[in-house]
C-alpha atoms as a PDB file:
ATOM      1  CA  UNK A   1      92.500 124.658  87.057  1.00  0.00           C
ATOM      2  CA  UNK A   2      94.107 121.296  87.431  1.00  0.00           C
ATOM      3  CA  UNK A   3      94.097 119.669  90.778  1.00  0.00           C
ATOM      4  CA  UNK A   4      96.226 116.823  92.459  1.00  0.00           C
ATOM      5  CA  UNK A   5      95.355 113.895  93.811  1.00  0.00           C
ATOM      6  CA  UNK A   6      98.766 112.612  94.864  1.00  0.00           C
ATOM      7  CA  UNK A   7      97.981 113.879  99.116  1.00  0.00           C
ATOM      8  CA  UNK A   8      94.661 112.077  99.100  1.00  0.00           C
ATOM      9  CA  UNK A   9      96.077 109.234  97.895  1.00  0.00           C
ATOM     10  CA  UNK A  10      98.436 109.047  99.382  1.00  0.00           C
ATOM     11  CA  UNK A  11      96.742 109.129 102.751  1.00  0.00           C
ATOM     12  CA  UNK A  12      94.496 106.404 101.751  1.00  0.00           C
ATOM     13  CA  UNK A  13      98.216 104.548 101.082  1.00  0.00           C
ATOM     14  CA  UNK A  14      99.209 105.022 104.241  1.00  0.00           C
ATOM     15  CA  UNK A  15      95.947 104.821 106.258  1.00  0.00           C
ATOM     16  CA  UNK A  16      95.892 100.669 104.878  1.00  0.00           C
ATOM     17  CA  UNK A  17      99.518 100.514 105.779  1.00  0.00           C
ATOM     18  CA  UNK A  18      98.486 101.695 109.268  1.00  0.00           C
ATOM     19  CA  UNK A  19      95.453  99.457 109.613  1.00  0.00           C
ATOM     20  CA  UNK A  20      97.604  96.279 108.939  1.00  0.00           C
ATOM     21  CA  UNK A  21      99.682  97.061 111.716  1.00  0.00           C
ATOM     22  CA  UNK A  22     103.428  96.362 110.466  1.00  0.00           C
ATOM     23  CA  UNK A  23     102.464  93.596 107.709  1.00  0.00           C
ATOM     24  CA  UNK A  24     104.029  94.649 104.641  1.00  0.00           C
ATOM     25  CA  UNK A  25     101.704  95.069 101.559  1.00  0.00           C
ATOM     26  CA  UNK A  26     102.424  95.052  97.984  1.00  0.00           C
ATOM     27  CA  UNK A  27     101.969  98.110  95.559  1.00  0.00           C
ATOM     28  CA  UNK A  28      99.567  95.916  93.832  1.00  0.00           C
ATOM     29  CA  UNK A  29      97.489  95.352  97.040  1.00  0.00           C
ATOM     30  CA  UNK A  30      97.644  98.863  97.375  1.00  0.00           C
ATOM     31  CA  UNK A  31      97.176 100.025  93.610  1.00  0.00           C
ATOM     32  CA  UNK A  32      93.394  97.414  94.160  1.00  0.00           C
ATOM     33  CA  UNK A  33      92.821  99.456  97.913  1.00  0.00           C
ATOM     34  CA  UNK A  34      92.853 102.603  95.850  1.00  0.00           C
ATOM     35  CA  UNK A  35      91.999 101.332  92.566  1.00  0.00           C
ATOM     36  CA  UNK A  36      94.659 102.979  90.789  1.00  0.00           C
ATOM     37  CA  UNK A  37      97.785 101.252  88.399  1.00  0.00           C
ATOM     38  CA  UNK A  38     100.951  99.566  90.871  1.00  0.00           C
ATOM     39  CA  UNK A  39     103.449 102.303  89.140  1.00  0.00           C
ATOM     40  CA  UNK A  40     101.018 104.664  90.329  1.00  0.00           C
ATOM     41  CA  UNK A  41     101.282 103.827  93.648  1.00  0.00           C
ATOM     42  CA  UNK A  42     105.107 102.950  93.560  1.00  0.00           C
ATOM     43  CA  UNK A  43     105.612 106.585  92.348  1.00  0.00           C
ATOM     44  CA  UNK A  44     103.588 107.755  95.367  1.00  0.00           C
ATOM     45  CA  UNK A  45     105.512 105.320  97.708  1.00  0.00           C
ATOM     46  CA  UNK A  46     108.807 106.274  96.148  1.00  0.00           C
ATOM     47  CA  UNK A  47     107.917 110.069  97.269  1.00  0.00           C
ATOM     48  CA  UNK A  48     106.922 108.949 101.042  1.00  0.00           C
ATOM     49  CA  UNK A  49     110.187 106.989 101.358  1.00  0.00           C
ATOM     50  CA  UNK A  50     112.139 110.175 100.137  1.00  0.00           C
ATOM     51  CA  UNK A  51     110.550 111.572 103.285  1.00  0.00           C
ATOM     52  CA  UNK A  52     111.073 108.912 105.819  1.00  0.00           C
ATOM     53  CA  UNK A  53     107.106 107.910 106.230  1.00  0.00           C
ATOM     54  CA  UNK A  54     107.351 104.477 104.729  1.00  0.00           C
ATOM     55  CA  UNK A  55     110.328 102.519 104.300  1.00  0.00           C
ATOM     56  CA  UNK A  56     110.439  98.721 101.978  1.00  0.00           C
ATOM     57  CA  UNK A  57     110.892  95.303 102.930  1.00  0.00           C
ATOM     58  CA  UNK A  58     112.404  93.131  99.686  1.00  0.00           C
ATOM     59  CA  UNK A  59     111.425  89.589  99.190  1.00  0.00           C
ATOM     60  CA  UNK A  60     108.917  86.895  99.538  1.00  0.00           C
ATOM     61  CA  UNK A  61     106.188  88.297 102.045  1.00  0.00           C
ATOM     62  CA  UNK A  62     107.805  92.226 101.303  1.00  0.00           C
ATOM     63  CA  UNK A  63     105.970  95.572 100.616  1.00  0.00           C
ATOM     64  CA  UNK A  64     105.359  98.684 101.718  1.00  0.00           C
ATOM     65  CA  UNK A  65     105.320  99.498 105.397  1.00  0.00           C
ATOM     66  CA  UNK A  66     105.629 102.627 107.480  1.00  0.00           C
ATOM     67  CA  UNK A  67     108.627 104.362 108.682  1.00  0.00           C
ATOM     68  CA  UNK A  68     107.310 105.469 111.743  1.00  0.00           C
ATOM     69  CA  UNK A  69     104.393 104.787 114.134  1.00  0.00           C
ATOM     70  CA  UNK A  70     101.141 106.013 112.573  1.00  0.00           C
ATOM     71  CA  UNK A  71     100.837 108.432 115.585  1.00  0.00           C
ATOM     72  CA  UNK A  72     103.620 110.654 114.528  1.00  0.00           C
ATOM     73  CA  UNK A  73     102.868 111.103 111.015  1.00  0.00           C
ATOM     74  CA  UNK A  74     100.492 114.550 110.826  1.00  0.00           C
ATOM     75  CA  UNK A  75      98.633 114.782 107.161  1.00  0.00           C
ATOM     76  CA  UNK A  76     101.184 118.084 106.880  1.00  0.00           C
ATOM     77  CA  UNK A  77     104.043 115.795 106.556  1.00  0.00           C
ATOM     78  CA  UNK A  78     102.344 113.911 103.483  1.00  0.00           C
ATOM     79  CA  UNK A  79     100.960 116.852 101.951  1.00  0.00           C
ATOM     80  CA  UNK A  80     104.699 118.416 102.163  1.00  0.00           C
ATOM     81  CA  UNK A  81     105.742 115.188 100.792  1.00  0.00           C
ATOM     82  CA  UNK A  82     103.876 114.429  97.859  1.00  0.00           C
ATOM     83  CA  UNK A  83     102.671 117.978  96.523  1.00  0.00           C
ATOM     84  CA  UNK A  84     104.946 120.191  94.761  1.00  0.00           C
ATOM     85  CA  UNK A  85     104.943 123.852  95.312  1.00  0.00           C
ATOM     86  CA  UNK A  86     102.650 126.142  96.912  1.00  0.00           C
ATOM     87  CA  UNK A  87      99.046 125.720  98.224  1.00  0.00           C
ATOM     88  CA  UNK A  88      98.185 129.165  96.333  1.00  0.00           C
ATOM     89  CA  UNK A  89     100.170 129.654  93.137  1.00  0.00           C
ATOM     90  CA  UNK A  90     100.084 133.090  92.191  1.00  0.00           C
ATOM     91  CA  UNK A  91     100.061 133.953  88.015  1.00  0.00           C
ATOM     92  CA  UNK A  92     102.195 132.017  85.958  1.00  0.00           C
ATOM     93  CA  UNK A  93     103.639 134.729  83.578  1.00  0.00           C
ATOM     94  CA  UNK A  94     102.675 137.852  86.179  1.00  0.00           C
ATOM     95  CA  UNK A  95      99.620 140.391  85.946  1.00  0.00           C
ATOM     96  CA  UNK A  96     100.227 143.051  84.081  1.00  0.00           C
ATOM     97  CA  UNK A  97     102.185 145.977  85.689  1.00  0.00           C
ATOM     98  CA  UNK A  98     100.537 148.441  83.727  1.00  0.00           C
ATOM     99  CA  UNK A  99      97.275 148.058  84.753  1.00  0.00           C
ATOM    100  CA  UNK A 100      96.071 149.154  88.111  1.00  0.00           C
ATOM    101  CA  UNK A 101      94.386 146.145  89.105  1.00  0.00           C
ATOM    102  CA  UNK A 102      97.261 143.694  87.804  1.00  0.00           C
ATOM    103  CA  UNK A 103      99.820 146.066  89.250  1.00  0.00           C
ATOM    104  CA  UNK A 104      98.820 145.458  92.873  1.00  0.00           C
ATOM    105  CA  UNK A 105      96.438 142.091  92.945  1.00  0.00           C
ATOM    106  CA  UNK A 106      99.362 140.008  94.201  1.00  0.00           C
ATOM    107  CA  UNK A 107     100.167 142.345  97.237  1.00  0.00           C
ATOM    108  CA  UNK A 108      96.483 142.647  98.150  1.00  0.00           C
ATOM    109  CA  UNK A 109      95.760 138.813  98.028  1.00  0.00           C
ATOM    110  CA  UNK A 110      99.143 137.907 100.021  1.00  0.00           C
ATOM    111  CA  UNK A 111      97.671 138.437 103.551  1.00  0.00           C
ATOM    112  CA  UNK A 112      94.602 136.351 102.771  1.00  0.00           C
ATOM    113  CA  UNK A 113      95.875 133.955 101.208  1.00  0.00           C
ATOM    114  CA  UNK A 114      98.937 133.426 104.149  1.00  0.00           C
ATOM    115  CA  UNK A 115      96.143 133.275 106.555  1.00  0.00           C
ATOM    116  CA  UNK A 116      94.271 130.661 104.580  1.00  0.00           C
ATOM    117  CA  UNK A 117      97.574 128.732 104.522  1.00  0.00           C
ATOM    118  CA  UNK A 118      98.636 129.119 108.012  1.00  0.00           C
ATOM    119  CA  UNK A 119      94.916 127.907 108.664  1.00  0.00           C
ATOM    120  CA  UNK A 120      95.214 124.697 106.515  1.00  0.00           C
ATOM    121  CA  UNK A 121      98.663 123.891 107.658  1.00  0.00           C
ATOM    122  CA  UNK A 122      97.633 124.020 111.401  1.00  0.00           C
ATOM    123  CA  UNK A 123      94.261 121.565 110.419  1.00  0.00           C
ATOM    124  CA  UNK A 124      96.829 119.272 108.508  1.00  0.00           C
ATOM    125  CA  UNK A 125      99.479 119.403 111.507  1.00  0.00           C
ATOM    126  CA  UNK A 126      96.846 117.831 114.064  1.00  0.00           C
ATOM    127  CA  UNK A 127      95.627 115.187 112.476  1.00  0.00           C
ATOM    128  CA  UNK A 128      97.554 112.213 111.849  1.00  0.00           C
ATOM    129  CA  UNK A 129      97.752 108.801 110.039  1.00  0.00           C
ATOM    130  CA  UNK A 130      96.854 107.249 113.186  1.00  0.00           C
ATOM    131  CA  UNK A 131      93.612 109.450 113.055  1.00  0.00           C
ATOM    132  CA  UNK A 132      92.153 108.476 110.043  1.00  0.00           C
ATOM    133  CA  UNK A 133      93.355 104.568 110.280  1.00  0.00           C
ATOM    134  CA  UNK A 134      91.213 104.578 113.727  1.00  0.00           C
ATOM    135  CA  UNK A 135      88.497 106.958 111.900  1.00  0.00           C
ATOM    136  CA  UNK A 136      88.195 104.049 108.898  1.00  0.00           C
ATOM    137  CA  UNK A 137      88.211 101.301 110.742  1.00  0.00           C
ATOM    138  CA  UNK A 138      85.469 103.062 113.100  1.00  0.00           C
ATOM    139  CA  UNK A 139      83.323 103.153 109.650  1.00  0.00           C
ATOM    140  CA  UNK A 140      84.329  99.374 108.593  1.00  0.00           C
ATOM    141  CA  UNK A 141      83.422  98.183 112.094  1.00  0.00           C
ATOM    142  CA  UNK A 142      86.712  96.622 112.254  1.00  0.00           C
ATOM    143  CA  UNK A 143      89.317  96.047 114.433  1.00  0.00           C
ATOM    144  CA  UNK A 144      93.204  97.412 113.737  1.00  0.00           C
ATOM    145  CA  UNK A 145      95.056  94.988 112.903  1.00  0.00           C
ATOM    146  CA  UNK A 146      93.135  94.400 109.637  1.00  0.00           C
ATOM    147  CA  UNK A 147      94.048  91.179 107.675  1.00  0.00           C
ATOM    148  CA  UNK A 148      92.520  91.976 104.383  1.00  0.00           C
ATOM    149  CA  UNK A 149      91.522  94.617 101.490  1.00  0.00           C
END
């Protein structure tokens, strides 16, 4: 089963915005951070700005930078940002409804699986950007601002 990247990268996107402290940075910049392609990471950007986490500043010296302080955006706001759909997708075409098992599966793995959700959306909703810039630069044994990738 296939599995996206887009939320962790996109934290790691916004976790060097955070650590620069309000200097702009090019995708490319970014794309080397998380050693991805630039359209890669313009995609991703173009996703956050849709939700009002990072916002761009054109010209000589522009980039990406974030919306809002790094304090107020939880990792539940970028996962609901970049993922698409569910966190549990159910069968694509449907069990079969003539078989006991396929007939009731959904309806016995519904209150699990919300739990598991509600779980993993609470985790996501207290932690934020802020967290994990302080969190990497903790490991880097640097200071925030950071000057350089």
């Amino acid at each position: 089963m296939p599995s996206s990247t887009r939320f962790v990268l996109a934290i790691h996107v916004l976790a060097s915005l955070a650590v620069t402290d309000g200097k702009p940075m090019r995708s490319e910049d970014l794309a080397f951070s998380v050693n991805t392609n630039a359209t890669f990471i313009r995609s991703l950007l173009s996703r956050l700005q849709e939700a009002g986490l990072t916002t761009s500043q054109l010209g000589t010296g522009g980039g990406a930078l974030l919306a809002k302080a790094a304090k107020k955006i939880r990792l539940l706001d970028v996962y609901r940002a970049v993922e698409d759909g569910e966190i549990f997708a159910f069968h694509r075409q449907g069990p079969n409804e003539s078989c006991v098992v396929g007939k009731n599966i959904q309806a016995a793995m519904l209150p699990s699986l919300d739990r598991a959700t509600r779980a993993l959306e609470q985790q996501l909703s207290s932690v934020t950007i802020a967290d994990i810039a302080e969190e990497v630069a903790r490991l880097g044994k640097f200071n925030i601002p950071w000057k350089g990738c």
